[in-house]
Protein backbone atom coordinates (compact mmCIF):
# COMPACT_ATOMS: atom_id res chain seq x y z
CA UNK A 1 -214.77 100.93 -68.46
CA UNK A 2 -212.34 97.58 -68.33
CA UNK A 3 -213.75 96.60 -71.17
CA UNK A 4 -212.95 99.86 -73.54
CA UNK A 5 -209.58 100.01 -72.32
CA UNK A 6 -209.03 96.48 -73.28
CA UNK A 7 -210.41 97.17 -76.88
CA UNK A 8 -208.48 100.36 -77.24
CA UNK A 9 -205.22 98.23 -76.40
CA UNK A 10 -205.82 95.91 -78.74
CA UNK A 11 -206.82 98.51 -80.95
CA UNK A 12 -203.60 100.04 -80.90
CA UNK A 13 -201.70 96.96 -81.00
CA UNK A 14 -203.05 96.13 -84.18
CA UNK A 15 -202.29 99.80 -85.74
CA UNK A 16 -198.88 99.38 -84.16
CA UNK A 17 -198.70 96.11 -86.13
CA UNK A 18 -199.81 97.12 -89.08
CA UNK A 19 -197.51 99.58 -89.59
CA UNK A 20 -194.57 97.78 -88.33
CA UNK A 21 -195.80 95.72 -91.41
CA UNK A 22 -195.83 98.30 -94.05
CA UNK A 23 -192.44 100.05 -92.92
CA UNK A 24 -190.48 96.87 -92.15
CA UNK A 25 -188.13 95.37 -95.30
CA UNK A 26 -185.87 92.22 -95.34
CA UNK A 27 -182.71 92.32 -96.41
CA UNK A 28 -181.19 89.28 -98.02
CA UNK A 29 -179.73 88.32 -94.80
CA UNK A 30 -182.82 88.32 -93.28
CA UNK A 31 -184.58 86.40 -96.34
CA UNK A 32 -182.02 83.66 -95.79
CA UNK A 33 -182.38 83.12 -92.20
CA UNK A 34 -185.95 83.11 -92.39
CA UNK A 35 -185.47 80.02 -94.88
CA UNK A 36 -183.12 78.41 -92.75
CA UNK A 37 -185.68 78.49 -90.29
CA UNK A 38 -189.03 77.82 -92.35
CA UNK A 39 -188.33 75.93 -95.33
CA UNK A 40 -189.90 73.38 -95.86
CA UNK A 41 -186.61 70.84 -96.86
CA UNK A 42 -184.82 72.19 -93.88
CA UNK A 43 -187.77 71.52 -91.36
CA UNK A 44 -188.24 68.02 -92.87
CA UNK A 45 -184.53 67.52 -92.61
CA UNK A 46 -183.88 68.77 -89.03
CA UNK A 47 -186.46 65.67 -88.29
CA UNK A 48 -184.61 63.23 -90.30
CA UNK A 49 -181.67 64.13 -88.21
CA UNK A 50 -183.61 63.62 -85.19
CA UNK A 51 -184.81 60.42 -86.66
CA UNK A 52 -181.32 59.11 -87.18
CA UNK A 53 -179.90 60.26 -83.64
CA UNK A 54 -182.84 57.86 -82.15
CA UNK A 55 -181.68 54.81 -84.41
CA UNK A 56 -178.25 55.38 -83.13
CA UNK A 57 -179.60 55.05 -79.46
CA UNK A 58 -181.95 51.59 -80.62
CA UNK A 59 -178.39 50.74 -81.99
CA UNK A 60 -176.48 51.22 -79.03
CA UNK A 61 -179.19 49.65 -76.44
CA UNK A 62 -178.15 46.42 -77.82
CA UNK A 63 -175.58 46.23 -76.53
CA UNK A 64 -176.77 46.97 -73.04
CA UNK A 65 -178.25 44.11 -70.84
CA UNK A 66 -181.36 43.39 -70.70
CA UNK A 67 -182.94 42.95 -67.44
CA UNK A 68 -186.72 42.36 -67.52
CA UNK A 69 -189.47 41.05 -64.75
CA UNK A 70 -191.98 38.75 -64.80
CA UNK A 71 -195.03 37.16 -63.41
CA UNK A 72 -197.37 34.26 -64.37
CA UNK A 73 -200.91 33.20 -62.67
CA UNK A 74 -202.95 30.00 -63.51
CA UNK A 75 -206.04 28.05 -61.86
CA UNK A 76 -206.17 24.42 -62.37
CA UNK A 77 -208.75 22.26 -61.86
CA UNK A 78 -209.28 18.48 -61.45
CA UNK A 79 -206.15 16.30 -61.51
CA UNK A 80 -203.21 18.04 -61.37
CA UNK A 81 -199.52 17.89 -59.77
CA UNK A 82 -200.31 18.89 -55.94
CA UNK A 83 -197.53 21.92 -55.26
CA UNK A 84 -197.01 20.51 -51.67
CA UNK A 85 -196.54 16.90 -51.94
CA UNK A 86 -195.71 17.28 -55.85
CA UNK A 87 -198.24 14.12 -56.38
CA UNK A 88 -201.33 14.12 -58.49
CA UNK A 89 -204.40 14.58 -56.93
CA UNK A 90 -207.79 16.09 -57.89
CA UNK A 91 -207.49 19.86 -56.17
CA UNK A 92 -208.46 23.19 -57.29
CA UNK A 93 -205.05 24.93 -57.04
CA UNK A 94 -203.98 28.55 -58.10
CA UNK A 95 -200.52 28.54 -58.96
CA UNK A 96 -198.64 32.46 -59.01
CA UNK A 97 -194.92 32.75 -60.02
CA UNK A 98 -192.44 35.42 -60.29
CA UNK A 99 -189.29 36.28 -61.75
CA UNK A 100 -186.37 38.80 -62.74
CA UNK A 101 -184.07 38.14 -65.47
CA UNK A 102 -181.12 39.32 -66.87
CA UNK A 103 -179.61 39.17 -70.64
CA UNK A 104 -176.41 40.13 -70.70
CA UNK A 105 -174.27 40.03 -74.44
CA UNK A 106 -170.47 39.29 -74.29
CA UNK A 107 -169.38 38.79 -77.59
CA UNK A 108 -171.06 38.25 -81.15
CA UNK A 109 -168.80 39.16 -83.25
CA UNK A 110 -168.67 42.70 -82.60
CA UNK A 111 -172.22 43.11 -85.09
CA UNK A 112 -173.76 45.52 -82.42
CA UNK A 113 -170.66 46.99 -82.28
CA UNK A 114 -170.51 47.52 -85.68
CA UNK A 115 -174.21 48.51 -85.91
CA UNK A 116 -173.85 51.13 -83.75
CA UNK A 117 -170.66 52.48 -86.19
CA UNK A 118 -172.68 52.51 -88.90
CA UNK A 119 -176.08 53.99 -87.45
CA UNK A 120 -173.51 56.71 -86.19
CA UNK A 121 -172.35 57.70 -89.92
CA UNK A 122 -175.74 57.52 -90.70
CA UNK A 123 -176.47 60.58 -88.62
CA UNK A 124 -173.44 62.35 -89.46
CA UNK A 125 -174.29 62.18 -93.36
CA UNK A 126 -178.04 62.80 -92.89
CA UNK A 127 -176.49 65.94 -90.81
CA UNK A 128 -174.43 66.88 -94.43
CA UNK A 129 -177.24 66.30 -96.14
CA UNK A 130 -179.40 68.29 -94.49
CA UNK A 131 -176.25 71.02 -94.84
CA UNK A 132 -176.33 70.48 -98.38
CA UNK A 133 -180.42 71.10 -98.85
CA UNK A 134 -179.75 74.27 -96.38
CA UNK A 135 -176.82 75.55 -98.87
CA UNK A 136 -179.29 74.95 -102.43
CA UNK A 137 -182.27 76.29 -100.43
CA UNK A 138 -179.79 79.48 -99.37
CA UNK A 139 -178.69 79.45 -103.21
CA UNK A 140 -182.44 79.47 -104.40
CA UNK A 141 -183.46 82.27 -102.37
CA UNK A 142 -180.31 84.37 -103.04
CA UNK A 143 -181.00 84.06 -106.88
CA UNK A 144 -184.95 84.70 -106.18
CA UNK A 145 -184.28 87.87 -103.85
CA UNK A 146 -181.68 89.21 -106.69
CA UNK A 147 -184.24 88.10 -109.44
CA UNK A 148 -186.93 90.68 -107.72
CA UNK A 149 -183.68 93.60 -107.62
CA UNK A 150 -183.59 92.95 -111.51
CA UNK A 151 -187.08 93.09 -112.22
CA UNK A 152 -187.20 96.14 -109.47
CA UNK A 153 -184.82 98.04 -112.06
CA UNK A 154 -186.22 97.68 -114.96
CA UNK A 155 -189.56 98.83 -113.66
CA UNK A 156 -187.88 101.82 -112.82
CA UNK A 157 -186.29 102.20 -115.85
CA UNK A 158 -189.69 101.34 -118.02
CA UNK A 159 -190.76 104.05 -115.85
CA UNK A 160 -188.36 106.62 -116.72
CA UNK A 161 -188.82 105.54 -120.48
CA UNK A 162 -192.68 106.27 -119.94
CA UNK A 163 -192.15 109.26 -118.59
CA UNK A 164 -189.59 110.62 -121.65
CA UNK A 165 -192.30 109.47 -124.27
CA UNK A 166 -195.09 111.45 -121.90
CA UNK A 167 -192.68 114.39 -122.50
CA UNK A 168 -192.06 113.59 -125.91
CA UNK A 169 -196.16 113.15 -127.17
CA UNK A 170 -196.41 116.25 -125.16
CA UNK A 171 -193.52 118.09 -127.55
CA UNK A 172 -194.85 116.78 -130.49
CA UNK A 173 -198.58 117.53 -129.91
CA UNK A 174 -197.60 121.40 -129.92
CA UNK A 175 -195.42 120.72 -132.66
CA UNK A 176 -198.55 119.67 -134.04
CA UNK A 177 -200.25 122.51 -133.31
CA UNK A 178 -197.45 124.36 -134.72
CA UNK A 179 -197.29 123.05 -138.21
CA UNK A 180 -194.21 121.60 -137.55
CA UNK A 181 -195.14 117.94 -136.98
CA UNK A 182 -198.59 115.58 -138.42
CA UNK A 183 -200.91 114.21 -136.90
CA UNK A 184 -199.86 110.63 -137.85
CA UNK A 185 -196.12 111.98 -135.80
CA UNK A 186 -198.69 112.15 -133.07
CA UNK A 187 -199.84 108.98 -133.50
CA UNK A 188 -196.84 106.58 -133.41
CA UNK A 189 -195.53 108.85 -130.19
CA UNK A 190 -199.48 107.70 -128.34
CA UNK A 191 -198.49 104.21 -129.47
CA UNK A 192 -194.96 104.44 -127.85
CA UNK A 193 -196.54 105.33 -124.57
CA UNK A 194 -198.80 102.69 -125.07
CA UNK A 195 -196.07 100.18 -125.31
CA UNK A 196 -194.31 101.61 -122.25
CA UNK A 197 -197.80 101.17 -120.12
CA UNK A 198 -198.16 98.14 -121.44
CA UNK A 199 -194.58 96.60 -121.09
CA UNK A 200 -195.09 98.73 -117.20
CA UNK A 201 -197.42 96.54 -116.09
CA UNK A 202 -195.75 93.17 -117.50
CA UNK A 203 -192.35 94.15 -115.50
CA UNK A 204 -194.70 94.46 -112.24
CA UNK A 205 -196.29 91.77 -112.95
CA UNK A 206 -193.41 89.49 -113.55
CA UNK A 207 -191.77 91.26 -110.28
CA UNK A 208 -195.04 89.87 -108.08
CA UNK A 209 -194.14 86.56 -109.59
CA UNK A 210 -190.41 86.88 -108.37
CA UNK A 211 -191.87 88.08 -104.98
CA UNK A 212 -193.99 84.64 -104.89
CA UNK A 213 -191.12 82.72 -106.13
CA UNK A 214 -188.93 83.98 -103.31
CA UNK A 215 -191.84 83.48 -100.47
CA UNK A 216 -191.88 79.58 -102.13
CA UNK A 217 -188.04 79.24 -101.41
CA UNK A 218 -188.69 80.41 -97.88
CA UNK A 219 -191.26 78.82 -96.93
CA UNK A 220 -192.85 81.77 -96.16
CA UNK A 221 -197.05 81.63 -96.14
CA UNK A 222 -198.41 82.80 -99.87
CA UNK A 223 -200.99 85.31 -98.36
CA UNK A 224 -198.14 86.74 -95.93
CA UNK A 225 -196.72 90.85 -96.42
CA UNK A 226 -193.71 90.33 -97.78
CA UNK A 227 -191.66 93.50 -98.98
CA UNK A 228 -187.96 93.31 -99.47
CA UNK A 229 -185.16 95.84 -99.19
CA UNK A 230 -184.83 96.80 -102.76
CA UNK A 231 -181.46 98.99 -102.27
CA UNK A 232 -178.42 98.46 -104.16
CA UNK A 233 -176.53 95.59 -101.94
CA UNK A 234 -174.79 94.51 -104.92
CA UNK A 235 -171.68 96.28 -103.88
CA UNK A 236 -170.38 93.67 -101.11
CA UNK A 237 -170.66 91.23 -103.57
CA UNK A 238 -168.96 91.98 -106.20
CA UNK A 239 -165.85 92.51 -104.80
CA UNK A 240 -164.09 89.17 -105.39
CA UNK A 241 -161.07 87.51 -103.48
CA UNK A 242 -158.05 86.68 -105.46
CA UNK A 243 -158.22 83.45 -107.70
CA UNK A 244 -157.34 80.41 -105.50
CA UNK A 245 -155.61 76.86 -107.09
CA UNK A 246 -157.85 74.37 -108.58
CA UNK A 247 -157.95 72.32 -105.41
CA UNK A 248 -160.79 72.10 -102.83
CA UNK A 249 -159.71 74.58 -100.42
CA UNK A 250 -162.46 73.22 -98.15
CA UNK A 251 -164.18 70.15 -97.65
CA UNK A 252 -167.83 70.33 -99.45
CA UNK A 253 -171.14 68.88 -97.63
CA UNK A 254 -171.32 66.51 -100.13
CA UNK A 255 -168.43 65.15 -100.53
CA UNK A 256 -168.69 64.13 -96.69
CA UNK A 257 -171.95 62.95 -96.86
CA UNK A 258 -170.37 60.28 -99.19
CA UNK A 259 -167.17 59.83 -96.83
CA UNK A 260 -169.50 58.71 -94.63
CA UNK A 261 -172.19 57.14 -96.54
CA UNK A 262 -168.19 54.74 -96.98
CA UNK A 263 -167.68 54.14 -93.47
CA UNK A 264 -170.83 53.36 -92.92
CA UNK A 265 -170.94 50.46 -95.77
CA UNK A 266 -167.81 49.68 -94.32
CA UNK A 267 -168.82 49.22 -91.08
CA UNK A 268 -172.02 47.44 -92.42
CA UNK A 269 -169.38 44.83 -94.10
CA UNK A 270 -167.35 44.20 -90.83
CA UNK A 271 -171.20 43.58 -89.82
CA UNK A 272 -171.74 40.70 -91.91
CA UNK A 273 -168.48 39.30 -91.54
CA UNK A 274 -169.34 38.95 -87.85
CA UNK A 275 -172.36 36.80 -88.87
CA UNK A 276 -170.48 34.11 -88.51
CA UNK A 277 -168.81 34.20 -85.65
CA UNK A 278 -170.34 32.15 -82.54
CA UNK A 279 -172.18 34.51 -79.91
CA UNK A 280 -172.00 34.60 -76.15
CA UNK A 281 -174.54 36.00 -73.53
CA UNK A 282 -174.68 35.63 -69.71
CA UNK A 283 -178.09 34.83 -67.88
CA UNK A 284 -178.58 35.12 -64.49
CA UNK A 285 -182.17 35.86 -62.31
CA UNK A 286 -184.12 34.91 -59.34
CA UNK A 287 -187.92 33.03 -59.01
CA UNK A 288 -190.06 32.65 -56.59
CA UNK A 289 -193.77 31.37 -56.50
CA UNK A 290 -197.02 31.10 -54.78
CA UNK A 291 -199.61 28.47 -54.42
CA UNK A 292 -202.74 27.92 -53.00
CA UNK A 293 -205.29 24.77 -52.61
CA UNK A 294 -208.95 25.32 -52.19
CA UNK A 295 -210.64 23.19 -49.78
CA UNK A 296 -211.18 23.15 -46.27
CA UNK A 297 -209.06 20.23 -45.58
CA UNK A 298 -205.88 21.90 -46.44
CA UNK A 299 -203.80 24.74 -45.07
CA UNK A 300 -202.40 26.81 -47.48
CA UNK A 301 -199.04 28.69 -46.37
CA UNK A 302 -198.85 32.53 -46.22
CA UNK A 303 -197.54 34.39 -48.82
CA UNK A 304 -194.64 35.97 -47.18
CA UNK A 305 -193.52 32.17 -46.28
CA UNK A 306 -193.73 30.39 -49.69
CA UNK A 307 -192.15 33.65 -51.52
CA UNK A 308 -189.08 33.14 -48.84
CA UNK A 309 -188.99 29.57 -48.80
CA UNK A 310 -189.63 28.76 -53.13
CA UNK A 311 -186.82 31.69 -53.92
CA UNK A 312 -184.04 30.38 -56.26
CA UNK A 313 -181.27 32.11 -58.18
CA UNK A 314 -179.51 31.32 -61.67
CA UNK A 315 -176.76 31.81 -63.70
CA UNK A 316 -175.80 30.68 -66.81
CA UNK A 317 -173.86 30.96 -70.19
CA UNK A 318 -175.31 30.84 -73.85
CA UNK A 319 -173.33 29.95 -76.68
CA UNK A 320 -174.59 29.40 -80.16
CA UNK A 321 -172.16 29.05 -83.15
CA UNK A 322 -173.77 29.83 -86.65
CA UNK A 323 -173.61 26.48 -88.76
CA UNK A 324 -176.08 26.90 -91.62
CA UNK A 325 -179.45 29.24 -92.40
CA UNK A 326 -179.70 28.57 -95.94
CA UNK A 327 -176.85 30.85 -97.29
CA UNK A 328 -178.48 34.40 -95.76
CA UNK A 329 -175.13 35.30 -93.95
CA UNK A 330 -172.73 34.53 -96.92
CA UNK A 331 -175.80 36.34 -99.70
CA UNK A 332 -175.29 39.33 -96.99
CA UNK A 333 -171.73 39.71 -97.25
CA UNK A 334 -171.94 39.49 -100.68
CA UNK A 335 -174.24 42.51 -100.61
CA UNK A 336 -172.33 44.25 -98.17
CA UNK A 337 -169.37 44.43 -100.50
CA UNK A 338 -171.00 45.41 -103.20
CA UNK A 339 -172.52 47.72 -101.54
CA UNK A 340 -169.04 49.14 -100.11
CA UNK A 341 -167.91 49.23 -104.14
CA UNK A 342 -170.71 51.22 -104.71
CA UNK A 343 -169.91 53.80 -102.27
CA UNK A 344 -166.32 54.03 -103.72
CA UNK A 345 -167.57 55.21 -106.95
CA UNK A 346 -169.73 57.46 -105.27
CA UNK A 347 -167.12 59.01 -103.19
CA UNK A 348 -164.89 58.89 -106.34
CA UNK A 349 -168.02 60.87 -108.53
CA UNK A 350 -168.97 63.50 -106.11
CA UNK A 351 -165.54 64.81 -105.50
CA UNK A 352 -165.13 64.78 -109.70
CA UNK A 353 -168.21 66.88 -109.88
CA UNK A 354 -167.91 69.41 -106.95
CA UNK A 355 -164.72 70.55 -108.39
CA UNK A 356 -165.85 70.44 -111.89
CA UNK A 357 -168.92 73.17 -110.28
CA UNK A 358 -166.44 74.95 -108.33
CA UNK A 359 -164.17 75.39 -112.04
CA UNK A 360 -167.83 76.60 -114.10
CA UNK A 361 -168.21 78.70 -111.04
CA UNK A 362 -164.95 80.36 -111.60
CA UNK A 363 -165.45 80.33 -114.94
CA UNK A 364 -169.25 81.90 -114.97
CA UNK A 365 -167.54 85.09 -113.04
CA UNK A 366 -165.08 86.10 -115.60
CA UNK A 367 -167.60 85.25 -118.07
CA UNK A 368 -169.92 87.56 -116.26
CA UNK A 369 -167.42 90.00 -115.10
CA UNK A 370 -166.56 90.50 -119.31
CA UNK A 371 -169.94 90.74 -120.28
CA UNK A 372 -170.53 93.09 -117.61
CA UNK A 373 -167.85 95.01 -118.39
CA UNK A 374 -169.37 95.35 -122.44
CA UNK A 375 -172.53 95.72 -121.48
CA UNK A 376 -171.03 98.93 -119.60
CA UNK A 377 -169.46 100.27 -122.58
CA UNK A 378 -172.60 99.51 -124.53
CA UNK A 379 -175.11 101.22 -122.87
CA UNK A 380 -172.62 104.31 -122.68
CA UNK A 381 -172.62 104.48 -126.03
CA UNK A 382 -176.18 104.25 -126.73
CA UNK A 383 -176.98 107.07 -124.44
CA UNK A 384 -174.70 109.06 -126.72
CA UNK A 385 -176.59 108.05 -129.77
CA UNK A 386 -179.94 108.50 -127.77
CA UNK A 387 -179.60 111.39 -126.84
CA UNK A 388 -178.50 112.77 -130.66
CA UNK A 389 -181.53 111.17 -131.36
CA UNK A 390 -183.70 113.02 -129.08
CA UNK A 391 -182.63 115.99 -130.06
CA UNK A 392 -182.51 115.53 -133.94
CA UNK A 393 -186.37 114.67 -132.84
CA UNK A 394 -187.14 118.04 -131.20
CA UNK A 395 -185.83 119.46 -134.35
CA UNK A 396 -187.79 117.42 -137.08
CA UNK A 397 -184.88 115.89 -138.61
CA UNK A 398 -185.82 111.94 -137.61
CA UNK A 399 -189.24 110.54 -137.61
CA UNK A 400 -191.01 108.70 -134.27
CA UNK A 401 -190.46 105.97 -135.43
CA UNK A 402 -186.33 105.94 -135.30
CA UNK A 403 -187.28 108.12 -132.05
CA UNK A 404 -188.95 104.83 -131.05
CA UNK A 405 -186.24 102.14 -132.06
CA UNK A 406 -183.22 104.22 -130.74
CA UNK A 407 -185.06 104.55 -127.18
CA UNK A 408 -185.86 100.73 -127.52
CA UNK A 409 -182.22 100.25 -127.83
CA UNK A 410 -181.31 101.85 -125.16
CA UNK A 411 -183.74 100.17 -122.59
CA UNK A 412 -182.47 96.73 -123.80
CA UNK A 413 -179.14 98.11 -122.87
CA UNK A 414 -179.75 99.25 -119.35
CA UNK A 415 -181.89 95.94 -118.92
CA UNK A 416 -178.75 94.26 -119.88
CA UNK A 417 -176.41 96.16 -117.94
CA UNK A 418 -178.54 95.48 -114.66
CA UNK A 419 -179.21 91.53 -115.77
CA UNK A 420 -175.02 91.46 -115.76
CA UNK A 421 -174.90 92.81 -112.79
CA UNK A 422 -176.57 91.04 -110.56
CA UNK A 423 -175.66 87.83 -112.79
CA UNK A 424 -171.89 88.32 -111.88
CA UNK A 425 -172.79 89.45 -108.12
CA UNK A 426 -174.31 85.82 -107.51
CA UNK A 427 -171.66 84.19 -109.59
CA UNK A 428 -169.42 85.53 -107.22
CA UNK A 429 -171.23 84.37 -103.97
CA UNK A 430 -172.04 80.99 -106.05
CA UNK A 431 -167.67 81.04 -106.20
CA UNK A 432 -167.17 82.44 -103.00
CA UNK A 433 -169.22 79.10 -101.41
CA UNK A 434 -167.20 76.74 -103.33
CA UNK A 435 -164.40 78.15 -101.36
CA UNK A 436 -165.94 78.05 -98.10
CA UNK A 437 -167.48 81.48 -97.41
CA UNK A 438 -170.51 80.97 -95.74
CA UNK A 439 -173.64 81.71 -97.46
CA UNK A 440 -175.23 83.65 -94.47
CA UNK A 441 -173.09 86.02 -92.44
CA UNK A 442 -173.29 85.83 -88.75
């Protein structure tokens, strides 16, 4: 009895499931935060960050003491130093020593010092570049999810178009039976409705491609459900903020990725300058030992007693000044500066191209905005002519065939209208990004 309530649970658990499944669509936001959280570039980058928050921490342990313990055991045999009279003399001794030991750095030069800077910066630009990879990831998926609305619409519309030719083969075949039209009229309408099957199933097919190219940018699993919400959400986005100055209004992810990928080259230099500075370390421990002679002539002290009696203590300083090691220090500045340079002109490069992306972004939406706006006008005045056209067709005054190319006409019209669209509606978020607007909405 257990046992068929169990499988009726799970039973119903899986119907529940299934049609949570089939019902549930994601929006865009929802698209984008699953990427954020599954894609594959922003899973390998939230380890990288990891990665470089644990070279910080090997960074800053060295410049923590070191304090370590240790112990050392040997048997000797034959002649040998005697550890009681410290005379040689042939004995089979065991000799056990002990020790702690402290390292503790007080100056060289400030390198871990500067190590530790520049291992810092190093997580703090692999944090903007992981940013950055979040934003073109959040980009890719907003063009794929708008890519499937596109194709979505001009299914519908091929649709529609099939369904006016199925209308219009149907007029004509009673023409047909009327006298009033030929068979060959008959003809060229079939062939129109083949064309709108045919160019049916290419839209849909294309449209399954845009659904796989989206599940790609989200890292989403290829054999997963995934149905979107196919609704008009263009709206929200194509209302557009007034035009802002030509200056970054906010600072970009990768232009501090390179601010940083500077201080940490310049911290890296002030690193190899202190390469030649003298270093200083304090040392300081305690020893003890334990010995013990084999043979029944001799009376080895306890434990507890030698470990009291052989303790000592140290303390010391190190100093070691840098003279020569074959030029590696001064070839390692050299580097270093160069490599500093280098970052310069990168700094110098990435802020030249963000704003030259966030002036073609401006530029793409009232390029977009225009053509939308023709394409408008366009397709209002084809449905005019179309629909003169239809009905010169119903009355036998135009052939199919200019039936066919005026209803062509119009399709590539709507198709452009819609492409427009949702071209200007991701210009605009493409814009609104540039000027800090983030790309998912909390």
């Amino acid at each position: 009895m257990k046992k068929k309530r169990l499988l009726s649970l799970v039973f119903s658990l899986a119907i529940i499931q299934g049609a949570w499944a089939q019902t549930s669509k994601m929006s865009l936001r929802d698209c984008l935060i699953y990427a954020r959280d599954h894609a594959f570039v922003n899973r390998s980058n939230r380890l990288a960050v990891e990665q470089s928050r644990m070279d910080k921490r090997i960074q800053a342990a060295e410049m923590l003491p070191y304090i370590g313990v240790g112990t050392s055991g040997n048997m000797n045999w034959g002649r040998g130093v005697d550890p009681e009279t410290n005379t040689y003399a042939t004995r089979k001794t065991f000799n056990n020593g002990y020790s702690l030991s402290m390292n503790l750095p007080l100056f060289d030069g400030f390198v871990s010092l500067n190590n530790y800077r520049a291992a810092r910066m190093t997580e703090l630009c692999q944090k903007k570049a992981a940013e950055n990879d979040a934003d073109q990831i959040s980009l890719a998926v907003i063009k794929a999810y708008y890519n499937i609305m596109y194709h979505t619409a001009l299914v519908r519309q091929v649709e529609s178009l099939l369904e006016s030719d199925q209308q219009n083969l149907a007029i004509t075949e009673r023409q047909e039976q009327l006298g009033s039209k030929s068979g060959a009229d008959v003809d060229a309408v079939k062939a129109m409705v083949a064309s709108d099957e045919y160019e049916l199933l290419n839209q849909k097919n294309l449209r399954r491609k845009a659904m796989m190219e989206l599940k790609a940018q989200m890292g989403m699993p290829v054999d997963e459900e995934l149905e979107v919400d196919d609704e008009d959400t263009l709206a929200p986005c194509l209302s557009m903020a007034e035009e802002q100055n030509s200056s970054l209004p906010f600072t970009h992810p990768r232009i501090m990725q390179a601010q940083y990928s500077l201080k940490r080259s310049r911290y890296l230099l002030h690193s190899a300058y202190g390469d030649f500075m003298p270093t200083l370390s304090l040392n300081g421990g305690f020893s003890t030992s334990y010995y013990k002679v084999f043979g029944n002539d001799y009376d080895t002290p306890r434990f507890s007693t030698q470990w009291h009696n052989n303790m000592g203590q140290y303390i010391g300083f190190s100093l070691s000044v840098p003279l020569f090691n074959g030029f590696a220090n001064i070839n390692r500045l050299k580097r270093a500066k160069y490599s500093y340079r280098q970052q310069q002109v990168e700094l110098d490069k990435t802020k030249y191209e963000v704003e030259r992306e966030m002036s073609e972004a401006l530029l793409d939406v009232k390029s977009s905005q225009s053509e939308w706006n023709a394409a408008q006008a366009q397709v209002t005045a084809q449905e005019r002519a179309n629909h003169a056209m239809q009905r010169k067709y119903e009355l036998g005054g135009v052939s199919a065939f200019d039936l066919y190319t005026s209803n062509s006409k119009l399709a590539e019209a709507r198709a452009t209208l819609v492409g427009k669209k949702i071209q200007t509606a991701v210009n605009i978020i493409i814009y609104e990004y540039y000027q800090g607007k983030p790309l998912i909405s909390e």
